[in-house]
C-alpha atoms as a PDB file:
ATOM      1  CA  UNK A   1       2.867  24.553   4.543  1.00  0.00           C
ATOM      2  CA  UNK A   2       5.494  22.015   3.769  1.00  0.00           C
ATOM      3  CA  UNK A   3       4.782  18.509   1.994  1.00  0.00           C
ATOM      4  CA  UNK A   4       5.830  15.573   3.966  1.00  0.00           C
ATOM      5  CA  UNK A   5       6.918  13.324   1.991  1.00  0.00           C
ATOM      6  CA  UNK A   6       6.911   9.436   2.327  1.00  0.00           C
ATOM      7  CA  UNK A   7       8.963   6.474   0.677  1.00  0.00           C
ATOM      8  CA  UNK A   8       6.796   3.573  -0.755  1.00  0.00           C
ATOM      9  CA  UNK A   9       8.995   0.989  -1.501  1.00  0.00           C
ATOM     10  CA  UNK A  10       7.126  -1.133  -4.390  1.00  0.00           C
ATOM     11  CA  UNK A  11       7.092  -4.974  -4.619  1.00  0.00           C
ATOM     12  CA  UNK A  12       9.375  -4.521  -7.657  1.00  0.00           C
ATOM     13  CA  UNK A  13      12.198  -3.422  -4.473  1.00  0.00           C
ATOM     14  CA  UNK A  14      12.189   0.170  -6.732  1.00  0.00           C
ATOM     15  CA  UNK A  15      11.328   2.597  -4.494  1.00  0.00           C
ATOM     16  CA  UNK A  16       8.569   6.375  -5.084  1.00  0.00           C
ATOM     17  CA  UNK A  17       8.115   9.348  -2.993  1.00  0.00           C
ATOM     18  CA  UNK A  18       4.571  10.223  -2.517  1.00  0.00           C
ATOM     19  CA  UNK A  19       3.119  13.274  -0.431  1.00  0.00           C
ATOM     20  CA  UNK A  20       1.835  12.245   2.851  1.00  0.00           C
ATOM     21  CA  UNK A  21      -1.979  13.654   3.302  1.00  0.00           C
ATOM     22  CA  UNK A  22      -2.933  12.446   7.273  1.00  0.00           C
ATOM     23  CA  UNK A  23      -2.326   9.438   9.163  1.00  0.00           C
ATOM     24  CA  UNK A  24      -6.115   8.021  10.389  1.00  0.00           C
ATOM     25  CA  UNK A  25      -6.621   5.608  13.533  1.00  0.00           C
ATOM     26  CA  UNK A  26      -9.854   3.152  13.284  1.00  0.00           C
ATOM     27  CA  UNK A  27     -12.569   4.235  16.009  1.00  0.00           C
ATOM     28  CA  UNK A  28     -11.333   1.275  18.058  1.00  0.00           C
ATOM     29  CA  UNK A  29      -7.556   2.112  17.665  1.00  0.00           C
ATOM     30  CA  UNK A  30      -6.668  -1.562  15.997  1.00  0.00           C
ATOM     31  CA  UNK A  31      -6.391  -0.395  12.266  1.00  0.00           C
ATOM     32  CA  UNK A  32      -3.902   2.331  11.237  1.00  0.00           C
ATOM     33  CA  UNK A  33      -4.107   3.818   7.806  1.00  0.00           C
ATOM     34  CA  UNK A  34      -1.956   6.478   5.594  1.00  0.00           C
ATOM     35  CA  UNK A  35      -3.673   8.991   2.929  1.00  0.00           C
ATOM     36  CA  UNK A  36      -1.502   9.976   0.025  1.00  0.00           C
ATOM     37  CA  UNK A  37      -0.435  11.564  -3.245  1.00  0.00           C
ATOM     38  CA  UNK A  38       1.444  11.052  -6.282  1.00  0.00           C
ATOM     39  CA  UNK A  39       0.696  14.314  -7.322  1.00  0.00           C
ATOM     40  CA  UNK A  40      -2.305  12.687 -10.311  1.00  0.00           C
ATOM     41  CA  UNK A  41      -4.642  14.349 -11.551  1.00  0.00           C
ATOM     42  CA  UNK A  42      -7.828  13.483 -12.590  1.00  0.00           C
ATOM     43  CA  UNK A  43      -8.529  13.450 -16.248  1.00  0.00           C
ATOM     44  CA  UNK A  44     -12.338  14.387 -16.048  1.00  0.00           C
ATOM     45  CA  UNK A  45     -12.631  16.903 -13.384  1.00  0.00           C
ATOM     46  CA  UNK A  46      -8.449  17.993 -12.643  1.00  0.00           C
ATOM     47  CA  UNK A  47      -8.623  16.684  -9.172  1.00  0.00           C
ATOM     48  CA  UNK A  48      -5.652  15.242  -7.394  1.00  0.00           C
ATOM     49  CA  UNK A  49      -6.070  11.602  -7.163  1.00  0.00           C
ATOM     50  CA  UNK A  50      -5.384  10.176  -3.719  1.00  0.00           C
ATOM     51  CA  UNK A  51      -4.571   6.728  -2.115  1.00  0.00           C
ATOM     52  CA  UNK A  52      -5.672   5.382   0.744  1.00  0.00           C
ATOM     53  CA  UNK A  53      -3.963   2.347   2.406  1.00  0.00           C
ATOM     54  CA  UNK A  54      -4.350   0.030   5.325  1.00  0.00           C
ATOM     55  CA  UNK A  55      -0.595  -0.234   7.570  1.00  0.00           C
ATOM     56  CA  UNK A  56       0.389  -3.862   8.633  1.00  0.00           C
ATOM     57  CA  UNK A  57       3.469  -4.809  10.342  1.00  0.00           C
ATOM     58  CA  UNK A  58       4.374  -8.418   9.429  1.00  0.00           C
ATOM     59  CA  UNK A  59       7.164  -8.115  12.589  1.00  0.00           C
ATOM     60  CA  UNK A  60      10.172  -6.869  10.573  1.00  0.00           C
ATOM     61  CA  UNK A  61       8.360  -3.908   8.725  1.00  0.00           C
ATOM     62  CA  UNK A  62       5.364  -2.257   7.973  1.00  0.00           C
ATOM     63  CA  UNK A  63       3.837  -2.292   4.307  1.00  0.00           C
ATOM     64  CA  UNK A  64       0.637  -0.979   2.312  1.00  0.00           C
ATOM     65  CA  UNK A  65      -2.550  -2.964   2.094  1.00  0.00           C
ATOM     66  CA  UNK A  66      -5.535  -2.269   0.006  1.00  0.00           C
ATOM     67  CA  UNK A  67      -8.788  -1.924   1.521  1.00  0.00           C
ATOM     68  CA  UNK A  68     -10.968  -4.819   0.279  1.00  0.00           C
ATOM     69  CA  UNK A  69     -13.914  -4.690   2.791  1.00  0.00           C
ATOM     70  CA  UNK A  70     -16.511  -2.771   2.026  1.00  0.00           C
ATOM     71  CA  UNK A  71     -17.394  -1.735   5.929  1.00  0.00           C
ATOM     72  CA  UNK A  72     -14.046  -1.308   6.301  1.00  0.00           C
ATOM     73  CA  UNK A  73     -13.973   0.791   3.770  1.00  0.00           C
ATOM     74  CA  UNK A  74     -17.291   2.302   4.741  1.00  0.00           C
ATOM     75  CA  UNK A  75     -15.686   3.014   8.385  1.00  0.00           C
ATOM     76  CA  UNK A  76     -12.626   4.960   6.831  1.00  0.00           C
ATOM     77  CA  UNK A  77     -14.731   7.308   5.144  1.00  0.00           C
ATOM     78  CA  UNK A  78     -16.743   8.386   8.106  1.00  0.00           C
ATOM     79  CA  UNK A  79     -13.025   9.257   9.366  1.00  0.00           C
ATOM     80  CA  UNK A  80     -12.153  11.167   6.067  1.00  0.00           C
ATOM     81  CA  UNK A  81     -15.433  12.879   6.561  1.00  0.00           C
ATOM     82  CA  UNK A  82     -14.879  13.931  10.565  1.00  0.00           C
ATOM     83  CA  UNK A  83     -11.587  15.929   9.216  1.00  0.00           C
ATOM     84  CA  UNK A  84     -13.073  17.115   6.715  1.00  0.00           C
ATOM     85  CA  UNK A  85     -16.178  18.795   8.673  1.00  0.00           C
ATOM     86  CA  UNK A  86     -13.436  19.693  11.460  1.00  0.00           C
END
């Protein structure tokens, strides 16, 4: 299967590739989010580290927001966990 890759562009302006994992939709369709990889590893147990991220669109663009809220949060996982038990 092919990576697909995505460009983060960094508040910096510099921008990194990272592998696109899924794309996940809130339960009510308002909240869009992106899963993804920088290819990390985990230095305990080897795992690939990945990134989760909330999308907003300020009008002009979308950017990268971190998840703060912990039902928020809470909500995304029960989404991680529905693909993974698909």
């Amino acid at each position: 299967m092919d990576k697909k890759l995505i460009v983060i562009e960094n508040s910096d302006g510099t921008n990194t590739e990272a592998q696109l994992i899924t794309y996940l939709i809130s339960e009510d369709g308002q909240m869009h989010y992106v899963v993804y990889s920088f290819g990390e590893k985990g230095e305990e147990e080897g795992d690939e580290i990945i990134y989760v991220s909330r999308i907003a669109n300020n009008g002009d663009s979308f950017y990268l927001e971190e998840i703060e809220d912990d039902g928020e949060w809470a909500s995304v996982q029960n989404l991680l966990k529905k693909i993974a038990n698909a």
